[in-house]
C-alpha atoms as a PDB file:
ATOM      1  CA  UNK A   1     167.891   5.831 199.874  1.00  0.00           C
ATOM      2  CA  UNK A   2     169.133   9.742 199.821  1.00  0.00           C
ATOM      3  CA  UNK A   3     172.143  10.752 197.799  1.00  0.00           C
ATOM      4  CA  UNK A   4     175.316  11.466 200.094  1.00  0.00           C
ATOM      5  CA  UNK A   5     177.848  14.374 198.653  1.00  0.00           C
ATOM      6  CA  UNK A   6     180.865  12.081 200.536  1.00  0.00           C
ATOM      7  CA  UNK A   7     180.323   8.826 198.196  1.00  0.00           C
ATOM      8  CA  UNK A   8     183.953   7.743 198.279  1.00  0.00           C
ATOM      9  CA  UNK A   9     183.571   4.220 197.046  1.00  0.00           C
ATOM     10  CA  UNK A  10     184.073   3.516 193.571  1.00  0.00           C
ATOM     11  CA  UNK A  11     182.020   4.789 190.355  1.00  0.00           C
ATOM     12  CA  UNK A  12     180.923   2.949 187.495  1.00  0.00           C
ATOM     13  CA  UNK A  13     181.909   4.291 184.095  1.00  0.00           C
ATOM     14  CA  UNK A  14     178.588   5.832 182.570  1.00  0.00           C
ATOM     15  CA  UNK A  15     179.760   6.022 179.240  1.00  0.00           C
ATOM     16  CA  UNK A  16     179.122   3.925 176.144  1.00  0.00           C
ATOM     17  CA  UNK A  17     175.732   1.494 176.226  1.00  0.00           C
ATOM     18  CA  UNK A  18     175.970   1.312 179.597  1.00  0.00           C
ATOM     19  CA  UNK A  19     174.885   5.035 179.540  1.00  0.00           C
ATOM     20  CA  UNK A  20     171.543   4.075 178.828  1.00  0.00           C
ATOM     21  CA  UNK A  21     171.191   1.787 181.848  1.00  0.00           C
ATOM     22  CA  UNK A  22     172.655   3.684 184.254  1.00  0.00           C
ATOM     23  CA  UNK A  23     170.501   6.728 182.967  1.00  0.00           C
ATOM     24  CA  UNK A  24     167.253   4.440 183.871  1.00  0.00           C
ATOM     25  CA  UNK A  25     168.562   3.933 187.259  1.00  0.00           C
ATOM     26  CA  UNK A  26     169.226   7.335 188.051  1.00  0.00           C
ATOM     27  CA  UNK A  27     165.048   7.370 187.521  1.00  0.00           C
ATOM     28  CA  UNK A  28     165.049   4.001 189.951  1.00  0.00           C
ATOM     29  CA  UNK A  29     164.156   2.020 186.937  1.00  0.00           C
ATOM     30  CA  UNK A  30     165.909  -1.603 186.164  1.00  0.00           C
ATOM     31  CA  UNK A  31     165.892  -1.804 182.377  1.00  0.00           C
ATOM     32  CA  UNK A  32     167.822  -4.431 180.602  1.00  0.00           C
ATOM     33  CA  UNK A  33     168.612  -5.098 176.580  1.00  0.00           C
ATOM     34  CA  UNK A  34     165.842  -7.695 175.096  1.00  0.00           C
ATOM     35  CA  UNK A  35     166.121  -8.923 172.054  1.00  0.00           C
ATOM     36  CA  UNK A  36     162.785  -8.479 169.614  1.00  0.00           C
ATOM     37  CA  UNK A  37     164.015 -11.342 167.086  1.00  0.00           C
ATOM     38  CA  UNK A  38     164.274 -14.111 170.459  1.00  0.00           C
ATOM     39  CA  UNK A  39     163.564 -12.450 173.247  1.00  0.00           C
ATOM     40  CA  UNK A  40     166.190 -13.245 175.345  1.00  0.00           C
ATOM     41  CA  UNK A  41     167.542 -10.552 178.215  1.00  0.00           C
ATOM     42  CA  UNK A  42     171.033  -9.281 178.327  1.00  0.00           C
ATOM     43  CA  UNK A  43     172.964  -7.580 180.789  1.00  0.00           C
ATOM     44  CA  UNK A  44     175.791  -6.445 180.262  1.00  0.00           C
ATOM     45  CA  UNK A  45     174.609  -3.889 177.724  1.00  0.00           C
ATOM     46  CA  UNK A  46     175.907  -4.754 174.128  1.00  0.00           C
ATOM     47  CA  UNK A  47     174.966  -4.792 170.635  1.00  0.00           C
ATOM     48  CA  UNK A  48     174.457  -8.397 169.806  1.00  0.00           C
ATOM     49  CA  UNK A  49     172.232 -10.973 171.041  1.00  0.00           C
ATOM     50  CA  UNK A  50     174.862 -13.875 172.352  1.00  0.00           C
ATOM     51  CA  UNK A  51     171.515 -16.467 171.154  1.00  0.00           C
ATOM     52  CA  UNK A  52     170.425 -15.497 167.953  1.00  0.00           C
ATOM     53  CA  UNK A  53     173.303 -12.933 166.407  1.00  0.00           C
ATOM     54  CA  UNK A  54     170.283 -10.345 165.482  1.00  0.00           C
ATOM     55  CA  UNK A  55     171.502  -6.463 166.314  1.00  0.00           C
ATOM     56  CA  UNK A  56     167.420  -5.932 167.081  1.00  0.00           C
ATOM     57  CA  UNK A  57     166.531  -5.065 170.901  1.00  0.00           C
ATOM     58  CA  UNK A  58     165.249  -2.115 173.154  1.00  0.00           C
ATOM     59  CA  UNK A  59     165.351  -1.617 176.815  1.00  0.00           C
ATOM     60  CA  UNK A  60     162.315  -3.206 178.750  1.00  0.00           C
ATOM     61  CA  UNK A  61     161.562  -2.830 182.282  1.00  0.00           C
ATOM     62  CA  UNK A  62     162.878  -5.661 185.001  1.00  0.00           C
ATOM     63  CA  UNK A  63     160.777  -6.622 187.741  1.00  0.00           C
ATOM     64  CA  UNK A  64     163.384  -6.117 189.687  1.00  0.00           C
ATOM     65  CA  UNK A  65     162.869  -8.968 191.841  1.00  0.00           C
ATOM     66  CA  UNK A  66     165.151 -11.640 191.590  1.00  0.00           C
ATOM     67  CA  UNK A  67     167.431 -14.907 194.125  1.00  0.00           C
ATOM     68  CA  UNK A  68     170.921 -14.753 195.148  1.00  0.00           C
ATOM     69  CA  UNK A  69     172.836 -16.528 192.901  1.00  0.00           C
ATOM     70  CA  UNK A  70     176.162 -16.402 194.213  1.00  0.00           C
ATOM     71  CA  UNK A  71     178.390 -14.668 196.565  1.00  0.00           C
ATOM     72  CA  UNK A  72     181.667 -14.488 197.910  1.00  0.00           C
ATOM     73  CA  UNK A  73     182.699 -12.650 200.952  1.00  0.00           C
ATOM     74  CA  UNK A  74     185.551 -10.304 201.138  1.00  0.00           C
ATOM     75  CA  UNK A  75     187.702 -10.587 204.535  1.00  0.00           C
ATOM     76  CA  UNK A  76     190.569  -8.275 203.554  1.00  0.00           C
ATOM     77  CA  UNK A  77     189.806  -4.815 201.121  1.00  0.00           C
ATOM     78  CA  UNK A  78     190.692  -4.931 197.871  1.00  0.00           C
ATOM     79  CA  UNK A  79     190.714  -0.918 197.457  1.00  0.00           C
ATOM     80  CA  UNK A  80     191.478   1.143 200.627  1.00  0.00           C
ATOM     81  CA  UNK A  81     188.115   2.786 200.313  1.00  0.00           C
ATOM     82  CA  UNK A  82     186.487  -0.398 201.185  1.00  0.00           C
ATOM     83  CA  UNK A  83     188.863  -0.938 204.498  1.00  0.00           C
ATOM     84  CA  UNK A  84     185.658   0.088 206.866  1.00  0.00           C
ATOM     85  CA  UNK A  85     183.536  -2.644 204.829  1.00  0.00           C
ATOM     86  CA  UNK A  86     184.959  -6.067 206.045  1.00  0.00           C
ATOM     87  CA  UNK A  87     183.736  -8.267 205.862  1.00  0.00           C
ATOM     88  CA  UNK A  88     181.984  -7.506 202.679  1.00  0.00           C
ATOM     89  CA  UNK A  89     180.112  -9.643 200.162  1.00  0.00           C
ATOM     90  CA  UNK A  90     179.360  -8.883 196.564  1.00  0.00           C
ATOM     91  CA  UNK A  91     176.727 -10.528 195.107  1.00  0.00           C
ATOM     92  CA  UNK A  92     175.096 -12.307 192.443  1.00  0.00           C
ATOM     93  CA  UNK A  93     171.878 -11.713 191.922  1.00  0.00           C
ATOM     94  CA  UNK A  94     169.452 -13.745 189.086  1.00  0.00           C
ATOM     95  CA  UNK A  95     166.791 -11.240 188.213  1.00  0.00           C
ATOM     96  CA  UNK A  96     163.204 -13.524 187.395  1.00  0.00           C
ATOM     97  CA  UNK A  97     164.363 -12.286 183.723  1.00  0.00           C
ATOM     98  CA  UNK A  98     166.700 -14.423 183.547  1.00  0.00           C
ATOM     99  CA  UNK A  99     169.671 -11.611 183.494  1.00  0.00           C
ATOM    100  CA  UNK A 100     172.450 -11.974 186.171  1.00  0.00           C
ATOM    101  CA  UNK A 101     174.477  -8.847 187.595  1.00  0.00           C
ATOM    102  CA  UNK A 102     176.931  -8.462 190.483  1.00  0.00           C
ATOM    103  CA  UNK A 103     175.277  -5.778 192.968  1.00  0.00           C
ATOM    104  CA  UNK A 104     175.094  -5.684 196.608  1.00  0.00           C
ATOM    105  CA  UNK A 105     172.327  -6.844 199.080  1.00  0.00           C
ATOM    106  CA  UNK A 106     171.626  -4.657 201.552  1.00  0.00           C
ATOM    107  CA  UNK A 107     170.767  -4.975 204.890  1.00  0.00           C
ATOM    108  CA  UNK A 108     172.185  -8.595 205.274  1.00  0.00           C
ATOM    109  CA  UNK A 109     175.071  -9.594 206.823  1.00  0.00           C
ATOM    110  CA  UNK A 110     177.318 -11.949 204.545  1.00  0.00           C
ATOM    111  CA  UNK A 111     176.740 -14.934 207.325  1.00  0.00           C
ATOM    112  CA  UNK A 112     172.960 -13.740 206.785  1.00  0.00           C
ATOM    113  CA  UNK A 113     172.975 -14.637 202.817  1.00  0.00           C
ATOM    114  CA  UNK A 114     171.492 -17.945 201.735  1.00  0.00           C
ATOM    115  CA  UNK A 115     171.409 -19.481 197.748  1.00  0.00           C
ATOM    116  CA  UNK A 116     168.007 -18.832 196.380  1.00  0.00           C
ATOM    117  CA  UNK A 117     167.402 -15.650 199.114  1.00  0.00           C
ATOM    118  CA  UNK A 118     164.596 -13.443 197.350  1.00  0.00           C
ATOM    119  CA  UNK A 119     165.619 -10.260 196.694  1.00  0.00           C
ATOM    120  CA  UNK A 120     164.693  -6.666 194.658  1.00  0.00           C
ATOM    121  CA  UNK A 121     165.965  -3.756 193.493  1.00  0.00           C
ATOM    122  CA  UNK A 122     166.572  -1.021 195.693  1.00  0.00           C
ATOM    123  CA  UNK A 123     168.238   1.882 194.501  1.00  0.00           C
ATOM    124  CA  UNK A 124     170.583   3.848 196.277  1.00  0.00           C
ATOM    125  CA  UNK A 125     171.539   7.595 195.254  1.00  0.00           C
ATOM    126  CA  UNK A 126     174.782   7.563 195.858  1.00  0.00           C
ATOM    127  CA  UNK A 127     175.455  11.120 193.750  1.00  0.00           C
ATOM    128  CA  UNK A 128     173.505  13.396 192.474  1.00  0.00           C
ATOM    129  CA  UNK A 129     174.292  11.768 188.939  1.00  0.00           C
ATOM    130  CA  UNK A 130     174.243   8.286 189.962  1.00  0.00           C
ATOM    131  CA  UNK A 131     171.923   5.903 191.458  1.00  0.00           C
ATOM    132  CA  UNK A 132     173.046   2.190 191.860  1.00  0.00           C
ATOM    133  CA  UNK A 133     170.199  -0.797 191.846  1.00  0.00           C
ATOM    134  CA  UNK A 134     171.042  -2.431 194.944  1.00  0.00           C
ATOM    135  CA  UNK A 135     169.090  -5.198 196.827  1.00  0.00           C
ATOM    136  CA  UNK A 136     167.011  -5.753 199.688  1.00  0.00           C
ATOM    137  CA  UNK A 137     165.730  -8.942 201.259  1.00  0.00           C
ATOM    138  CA  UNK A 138     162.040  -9.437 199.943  1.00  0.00           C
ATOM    139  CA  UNK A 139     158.890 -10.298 201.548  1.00  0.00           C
END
């Protein structure tokens, strides 16, 4: 997807760990926190493994590909800038890591989405600082 100088939908905040993982998808790579004590995936970034309580991890690769989870389909905007949306449906997508994050699948209708729908990343340049992993219907 191709970066658009009239984004007007809301940012995230870059700051903080999540500066890391936002600075992976600007180079349209998924990378999540693993832990090297358990290996268990985290998303949202943060310093402690929520299964063991070791402060040991690094960033490894996602496959990216991943099921809907869960959705739930907006019929009236929350923010004015998503007024032209509606009906709207953000997502929850389960990556194959195990790691769940709320994202948007593209391409699909919300009367389109099904539980279990394989999806993967596709990332969308929405500033010429930001890229946001979205998702796409899979093969």
């Amino acid at each position: 997807m191709t970066a658009s100088r009239s984004y007007k939908m809301p940012l995230p905040r870059t700051g903080g760990m999540s500066a890391e993982f936002y600075r992976f998808c600007r180079q349209h790579e998924l990378r999540f926190q693993r832990c090297t004590e358990c290996g268990t995936w985290r998303h949202i970034p943060r310093d402690m493994c929520a299964k063991c309580g070791s402060f040991k991890w690094q960033w490894e690769r996602s496959s990216g590909k991943g099921k809907v989870f869960s959705w739930t389909t907006a019929t009236q905007p929350m923010l004015p800038q998503f007024a032209d949306q509606v009906p709207y449906s953000p997502v929850i997508v389960e990556l194959d890591e195990g790691v769940r994050m709320v994202t948007w699948v593209t391409g699909v209708t919300p009367d389109e989405l099904r539980l279990g729908m394989p999806v993967e990343v596709a990332f969308d340049d929405v500033t010429a600082e930001i890229s946001l992993p979205r998702f796409r219907r899979a093969a």
